[in-house]
N, C-alpha and C. Protein backbone atom coordinates (compact mmCIF):
# COMPACT_ATOMS: atom_id res chain seq x y z
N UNK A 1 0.81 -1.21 0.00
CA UNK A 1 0.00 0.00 0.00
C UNK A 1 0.86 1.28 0.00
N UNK A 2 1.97 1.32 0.56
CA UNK A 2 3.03 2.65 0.82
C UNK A 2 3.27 3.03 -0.40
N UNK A 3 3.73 1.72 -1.42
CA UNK A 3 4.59 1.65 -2.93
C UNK A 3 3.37 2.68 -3.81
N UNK A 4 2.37 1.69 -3.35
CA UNK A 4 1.51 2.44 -4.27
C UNK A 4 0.78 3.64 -4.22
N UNK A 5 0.68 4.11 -2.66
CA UNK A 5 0.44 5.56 -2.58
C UNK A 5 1.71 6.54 -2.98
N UNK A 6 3.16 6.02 -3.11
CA UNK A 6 3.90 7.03 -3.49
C UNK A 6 3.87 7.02 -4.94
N UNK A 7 3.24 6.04 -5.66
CA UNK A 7 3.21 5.67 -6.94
C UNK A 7 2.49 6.90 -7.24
N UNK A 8 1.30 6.93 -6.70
CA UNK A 8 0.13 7.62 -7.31
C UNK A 8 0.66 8.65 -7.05
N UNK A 9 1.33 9.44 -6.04
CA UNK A 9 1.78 10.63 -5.61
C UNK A 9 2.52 11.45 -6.91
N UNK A 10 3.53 10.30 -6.95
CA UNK A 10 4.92 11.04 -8.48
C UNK A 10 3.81 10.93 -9.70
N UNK A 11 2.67 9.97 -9.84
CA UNK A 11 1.84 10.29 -11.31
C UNK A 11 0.95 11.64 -10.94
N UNK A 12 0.19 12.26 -10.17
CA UNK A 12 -0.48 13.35 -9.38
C UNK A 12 0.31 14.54 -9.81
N UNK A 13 1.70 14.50 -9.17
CA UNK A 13 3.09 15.48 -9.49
C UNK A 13 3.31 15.47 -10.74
N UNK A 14 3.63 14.61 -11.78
CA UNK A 14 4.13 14.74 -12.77
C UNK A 14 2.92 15.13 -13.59
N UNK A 15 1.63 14.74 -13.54
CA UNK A 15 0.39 15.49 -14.16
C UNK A 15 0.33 16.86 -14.15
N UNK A 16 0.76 17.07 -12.96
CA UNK A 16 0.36 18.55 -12.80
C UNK A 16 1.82 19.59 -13.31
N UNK A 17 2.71 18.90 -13.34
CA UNK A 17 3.77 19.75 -13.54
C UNK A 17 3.77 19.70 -15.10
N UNK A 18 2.90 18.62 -15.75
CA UNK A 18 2.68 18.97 -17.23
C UNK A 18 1.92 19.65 -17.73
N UNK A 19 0.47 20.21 -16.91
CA UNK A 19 -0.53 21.00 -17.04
C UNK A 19 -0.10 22.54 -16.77
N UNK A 20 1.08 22.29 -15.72
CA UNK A 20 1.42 23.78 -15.79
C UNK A 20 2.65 24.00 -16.85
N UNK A 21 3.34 23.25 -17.59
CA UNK A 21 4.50 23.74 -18.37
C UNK A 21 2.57 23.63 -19.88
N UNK A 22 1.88 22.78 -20.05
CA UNK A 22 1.03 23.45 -21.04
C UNK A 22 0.36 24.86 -21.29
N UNK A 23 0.36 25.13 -19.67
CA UNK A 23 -0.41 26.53 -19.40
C UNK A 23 0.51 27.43 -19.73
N UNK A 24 1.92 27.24 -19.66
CA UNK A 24 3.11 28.42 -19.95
C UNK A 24 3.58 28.70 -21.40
N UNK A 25 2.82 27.51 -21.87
CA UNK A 25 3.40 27.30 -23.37
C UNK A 25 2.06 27.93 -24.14
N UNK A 26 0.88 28.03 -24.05
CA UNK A 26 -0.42 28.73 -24.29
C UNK A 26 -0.06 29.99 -23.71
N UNK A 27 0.32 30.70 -22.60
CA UNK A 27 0.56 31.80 -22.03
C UNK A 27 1.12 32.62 -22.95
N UNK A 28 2.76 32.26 -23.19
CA UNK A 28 3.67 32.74 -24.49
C UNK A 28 3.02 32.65 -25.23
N UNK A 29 2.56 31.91 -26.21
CA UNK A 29 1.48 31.83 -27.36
C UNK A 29 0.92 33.25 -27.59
N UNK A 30 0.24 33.49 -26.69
CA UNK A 30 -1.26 34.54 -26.68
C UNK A 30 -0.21 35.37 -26.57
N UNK A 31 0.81 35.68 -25.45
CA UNK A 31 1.46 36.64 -25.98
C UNK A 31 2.56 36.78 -26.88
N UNK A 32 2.56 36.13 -28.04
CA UNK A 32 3.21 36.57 -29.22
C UNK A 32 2.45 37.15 -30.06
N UNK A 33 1.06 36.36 -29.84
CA UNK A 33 0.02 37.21 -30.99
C UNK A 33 0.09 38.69 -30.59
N UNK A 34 -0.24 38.75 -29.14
CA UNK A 34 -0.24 39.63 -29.16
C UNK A 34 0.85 41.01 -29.54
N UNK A 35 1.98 40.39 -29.13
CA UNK A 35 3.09 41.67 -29.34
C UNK A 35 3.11 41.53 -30.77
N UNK A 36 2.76 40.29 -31.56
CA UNK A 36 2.70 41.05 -33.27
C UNK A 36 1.92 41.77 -33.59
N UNK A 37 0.89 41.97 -33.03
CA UNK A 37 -0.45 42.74 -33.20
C UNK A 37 0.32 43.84 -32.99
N UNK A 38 0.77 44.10 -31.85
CA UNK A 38 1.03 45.90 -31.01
C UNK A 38 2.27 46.20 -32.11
N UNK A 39 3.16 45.55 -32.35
CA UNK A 39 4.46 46.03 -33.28
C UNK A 39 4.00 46.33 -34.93
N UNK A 40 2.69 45.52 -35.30
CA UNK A 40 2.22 45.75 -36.76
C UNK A 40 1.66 47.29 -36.89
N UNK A 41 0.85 47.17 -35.30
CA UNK A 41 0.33 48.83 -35.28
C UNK A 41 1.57 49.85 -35.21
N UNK A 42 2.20 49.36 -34.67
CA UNK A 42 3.62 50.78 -34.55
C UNK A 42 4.12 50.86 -35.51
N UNK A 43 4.10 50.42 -36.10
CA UNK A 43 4.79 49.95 -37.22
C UNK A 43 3.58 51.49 -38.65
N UNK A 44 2.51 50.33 -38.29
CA UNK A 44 2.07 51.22 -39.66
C UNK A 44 1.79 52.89 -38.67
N UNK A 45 1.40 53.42 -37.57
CA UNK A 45 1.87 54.51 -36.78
C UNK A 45 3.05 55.25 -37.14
N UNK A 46 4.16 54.80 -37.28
CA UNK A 46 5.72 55.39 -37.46
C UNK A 46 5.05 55.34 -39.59
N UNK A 47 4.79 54.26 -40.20
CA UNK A 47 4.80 54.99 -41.43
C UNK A 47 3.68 56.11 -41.97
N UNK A 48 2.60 56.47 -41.03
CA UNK A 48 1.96 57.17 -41.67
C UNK A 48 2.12 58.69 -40.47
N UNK A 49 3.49 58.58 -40.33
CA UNK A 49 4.25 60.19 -39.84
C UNK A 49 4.20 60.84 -40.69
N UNK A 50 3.87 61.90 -41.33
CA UNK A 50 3.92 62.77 -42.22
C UNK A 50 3.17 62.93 -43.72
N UNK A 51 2.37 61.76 -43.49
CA UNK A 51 1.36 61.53 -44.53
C UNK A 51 0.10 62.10 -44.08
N UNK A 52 -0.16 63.23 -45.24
CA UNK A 52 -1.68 64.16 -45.07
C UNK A 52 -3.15 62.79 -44.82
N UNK A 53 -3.41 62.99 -44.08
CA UNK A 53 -5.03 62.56 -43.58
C UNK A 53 -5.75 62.49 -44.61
N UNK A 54 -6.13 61.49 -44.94
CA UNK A 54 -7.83 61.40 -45.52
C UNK A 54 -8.90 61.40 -45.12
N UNK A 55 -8.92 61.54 -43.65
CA UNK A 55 -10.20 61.32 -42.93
C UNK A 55 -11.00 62.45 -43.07
């Protein structure tokens, strides 16, 4: 019974330490979209410096 409660213990641990390296790897994810998003806007921001308005 000991073997196998420490059994279950390291599978419990190692579950969870894979759910959190998935959650870190989705985390980065979202934020790459995001910083390409914010750098595409600066981006077209810095090129339309000195270009007359059409609005």
């Amino acid at each position: 019974a000991p073997a196998q409660a420490i059994a279950s213990l390291y599978q419990v641990a190692s579950h969870a330490a894979g759910l959190s390296v998935q959650n870190a790897v989705h985390s980065q994810q979202a934020m790459n979209q995001i910083t390409t998003a914010v750098v595409s806007k600066a981006c077209q921001l810095i090129m339309d410096i000195g270009e007359p308005s059409t609005k």
